[in-house]
Protein backbone atom coordinates (compact mmCIF):
# COMPACT_ATOMS: atom_id res chain seq x y z
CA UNK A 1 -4.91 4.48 -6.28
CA UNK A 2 -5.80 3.79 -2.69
CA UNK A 3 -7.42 5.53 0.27
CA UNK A 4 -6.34 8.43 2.41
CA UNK A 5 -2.94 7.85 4.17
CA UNK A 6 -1.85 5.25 1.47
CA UNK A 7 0.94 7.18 0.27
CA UNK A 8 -0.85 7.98 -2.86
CA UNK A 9 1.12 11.48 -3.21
CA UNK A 10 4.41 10.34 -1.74
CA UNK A 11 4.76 7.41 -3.84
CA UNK A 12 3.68 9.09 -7.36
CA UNK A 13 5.91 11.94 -6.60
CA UNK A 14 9.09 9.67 -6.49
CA UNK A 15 7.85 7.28 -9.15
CA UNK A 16 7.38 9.98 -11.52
CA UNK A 17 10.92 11.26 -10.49
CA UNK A 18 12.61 7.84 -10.92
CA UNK A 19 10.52 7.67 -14.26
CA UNK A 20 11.04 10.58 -15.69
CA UNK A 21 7.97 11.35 -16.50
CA UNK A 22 5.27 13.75 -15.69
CA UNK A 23 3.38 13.96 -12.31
CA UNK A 24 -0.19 15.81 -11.57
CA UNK A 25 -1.76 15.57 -8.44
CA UNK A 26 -5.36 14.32 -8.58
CA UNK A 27 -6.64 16.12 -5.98
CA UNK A 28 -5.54 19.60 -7.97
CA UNK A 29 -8.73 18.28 -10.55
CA UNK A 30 -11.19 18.22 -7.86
CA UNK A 31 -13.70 21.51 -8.15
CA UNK A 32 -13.68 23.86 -4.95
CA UNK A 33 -17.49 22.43 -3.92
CA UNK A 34 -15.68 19.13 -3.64
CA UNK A 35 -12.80 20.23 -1.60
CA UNK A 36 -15.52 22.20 0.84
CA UNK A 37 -17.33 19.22 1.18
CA UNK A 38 -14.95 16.89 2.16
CA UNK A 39 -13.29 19.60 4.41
CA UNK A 40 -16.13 19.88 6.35
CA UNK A 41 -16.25 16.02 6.92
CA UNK A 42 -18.73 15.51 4.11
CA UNK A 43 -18.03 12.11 1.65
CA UNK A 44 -18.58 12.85 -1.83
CA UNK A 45 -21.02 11.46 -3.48
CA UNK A 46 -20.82 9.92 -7.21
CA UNK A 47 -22.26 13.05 -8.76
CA UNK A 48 -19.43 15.03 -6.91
CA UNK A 49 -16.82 12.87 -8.13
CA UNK A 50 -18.02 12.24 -12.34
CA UNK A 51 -16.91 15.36 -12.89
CA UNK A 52 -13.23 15.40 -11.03
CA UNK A 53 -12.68 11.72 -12.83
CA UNK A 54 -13.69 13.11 -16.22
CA UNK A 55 -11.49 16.10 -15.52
CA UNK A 56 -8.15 13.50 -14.72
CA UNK A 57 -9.22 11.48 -17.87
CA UNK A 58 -9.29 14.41 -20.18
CA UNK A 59 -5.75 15.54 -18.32
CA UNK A 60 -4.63 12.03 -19.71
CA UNK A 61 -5.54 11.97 -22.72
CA UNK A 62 -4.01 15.29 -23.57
CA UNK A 63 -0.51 13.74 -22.19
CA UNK A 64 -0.74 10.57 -24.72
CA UNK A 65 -2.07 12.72 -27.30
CA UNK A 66 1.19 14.83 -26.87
CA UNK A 67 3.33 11.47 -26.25
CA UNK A 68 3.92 12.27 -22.67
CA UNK A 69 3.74 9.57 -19.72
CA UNK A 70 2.51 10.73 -16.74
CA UNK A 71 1.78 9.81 -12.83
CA UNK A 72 -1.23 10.65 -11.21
CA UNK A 73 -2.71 9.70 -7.48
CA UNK A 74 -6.35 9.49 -7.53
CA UNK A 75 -8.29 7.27 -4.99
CA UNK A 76 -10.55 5.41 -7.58
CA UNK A 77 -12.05 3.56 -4.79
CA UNK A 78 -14.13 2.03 -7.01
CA UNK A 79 -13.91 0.17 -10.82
CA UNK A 80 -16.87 2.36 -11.88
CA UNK A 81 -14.33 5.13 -11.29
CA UNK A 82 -11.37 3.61 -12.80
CA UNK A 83 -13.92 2.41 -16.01
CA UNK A 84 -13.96 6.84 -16.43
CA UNK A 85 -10.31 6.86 -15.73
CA UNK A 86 -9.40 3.80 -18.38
CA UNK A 87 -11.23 5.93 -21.03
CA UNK A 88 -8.34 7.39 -21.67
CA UNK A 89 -6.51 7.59 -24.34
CA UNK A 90 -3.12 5.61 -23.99
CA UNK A 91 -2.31 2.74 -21.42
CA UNK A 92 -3.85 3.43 -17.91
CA UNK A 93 -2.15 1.31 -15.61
CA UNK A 94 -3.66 1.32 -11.75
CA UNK A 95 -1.03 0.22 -8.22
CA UNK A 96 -3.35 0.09 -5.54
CA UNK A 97 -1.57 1.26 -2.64
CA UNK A 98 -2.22 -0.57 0.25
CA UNK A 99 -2.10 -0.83 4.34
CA UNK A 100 -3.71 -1.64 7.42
CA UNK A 101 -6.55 0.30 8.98
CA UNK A 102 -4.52 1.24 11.71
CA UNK A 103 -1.24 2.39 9.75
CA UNK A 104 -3.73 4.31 7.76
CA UNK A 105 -5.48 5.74 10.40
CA UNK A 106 -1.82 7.12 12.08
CA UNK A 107 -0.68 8.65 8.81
CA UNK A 108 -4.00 11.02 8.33
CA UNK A 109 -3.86 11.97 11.98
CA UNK A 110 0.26 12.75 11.51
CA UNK A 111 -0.94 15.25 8.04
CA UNK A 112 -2.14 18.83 8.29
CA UNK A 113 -3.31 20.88 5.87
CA UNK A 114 -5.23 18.47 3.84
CA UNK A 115 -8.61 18.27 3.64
CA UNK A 116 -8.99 14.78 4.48
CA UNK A 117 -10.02 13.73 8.09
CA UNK A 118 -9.34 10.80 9.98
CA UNK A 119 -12.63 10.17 10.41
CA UNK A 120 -13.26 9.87 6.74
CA UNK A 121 -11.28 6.48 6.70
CA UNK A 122 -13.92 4.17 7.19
CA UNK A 123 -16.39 5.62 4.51
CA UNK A 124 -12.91 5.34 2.04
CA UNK A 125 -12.54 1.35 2.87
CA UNK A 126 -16.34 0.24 2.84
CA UNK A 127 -16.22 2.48 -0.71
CA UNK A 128 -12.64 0.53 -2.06
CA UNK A 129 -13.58 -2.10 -5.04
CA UNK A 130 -9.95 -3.92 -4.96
CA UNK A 131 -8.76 -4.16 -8.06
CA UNK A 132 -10.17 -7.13 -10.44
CA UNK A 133 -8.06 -9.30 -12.00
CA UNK A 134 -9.41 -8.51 -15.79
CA UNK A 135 -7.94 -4.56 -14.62
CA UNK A 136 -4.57 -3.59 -15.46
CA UNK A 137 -2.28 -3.11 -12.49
CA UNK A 138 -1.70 -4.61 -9.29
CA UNK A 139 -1.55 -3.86 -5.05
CA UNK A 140 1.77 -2.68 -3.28
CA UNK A 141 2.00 -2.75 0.64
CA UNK A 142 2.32 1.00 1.98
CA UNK A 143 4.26 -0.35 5.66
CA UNK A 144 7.91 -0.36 3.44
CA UNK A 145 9.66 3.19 2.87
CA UNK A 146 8.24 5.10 0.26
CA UNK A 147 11.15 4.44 -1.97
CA UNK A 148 11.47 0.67 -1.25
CA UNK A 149 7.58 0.79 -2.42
CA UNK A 150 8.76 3.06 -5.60
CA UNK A 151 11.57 0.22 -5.90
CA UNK A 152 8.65 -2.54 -6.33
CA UNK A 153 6.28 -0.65 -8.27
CA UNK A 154 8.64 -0.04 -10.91
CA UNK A 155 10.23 -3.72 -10.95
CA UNK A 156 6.91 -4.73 -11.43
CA UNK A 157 5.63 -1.98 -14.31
CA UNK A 158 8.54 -3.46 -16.24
């Protein structure tokens, strides 16, 4: 989890890879009025996002229901969007991927092709809702290499 320009992508790709285990990105989940939104600068708003959460948890708990592990970057800015997310069948462990405003803000601006804008940053951090201390998972720093970050995540799943 984390905001634009975490590494969200990245990261899960290689962690799944070093798992073994299945990946889906959670951005494929999100309905074409979403993606037009946002690629026209436009935050989502809960209603637009219920739907693309449900969608992911659903995904999940068809994997655990077939007894495979998967890896999937989703924002879930916020715990009322993990809550859907942890409704899942199976464990649902969370790393919040994070970085500085500024480190953040150079990674969007290096990207094309995605529909996230730089400018959409600062609606993404006043939305974040760290994770809580009763959730399961914990924050890695984004500044390290991707797989020095993969390196920590999985010391730390184990």
């Amino acid at each position: 989890m984390g905001v634009a320009g975490s590494g969200k992508t990245s990261v899960a790709r290689l962690l799944a890879e070093r798992l073994g285990v299945t990946f889906a990105e959670g951005d494929a989940f999100h309905p074409h009025a979403n993606v037009t939104k946002m690629s026209a600068g436009i935050p989502l708003t809960d209603e637009d996002r219920w739907p693309w959460l449900e969608s992911i948890r659903d995904w999940l708990t068809a994997r655990a229901r077939e007894g495979v592990l998967t890896v999937v970057p989703c924002s879930a800015l916020r715990r009322a969007y993990r809550d859907i997310l942890r409704g899942a069948e199976g464990r649902v462990r969370f790393v919040h991927l994070t970085g500085t405003p500024e480190l953040l803000t150079a990674r969007i601006g290096r990207r094309s092709g995605h529909f996230m804008r730089p400018d959409m940053l600062t609606s993404q951090l006043a939305t974040l809702e760290p994770l809580g201390a009763d959730e399961d998972g914990f924050a890695v720093d984004v500044e390290p290499r991707p797989d020095e970050i993969v390196d920590e995540i999985v010391a730390r799943l184990r």
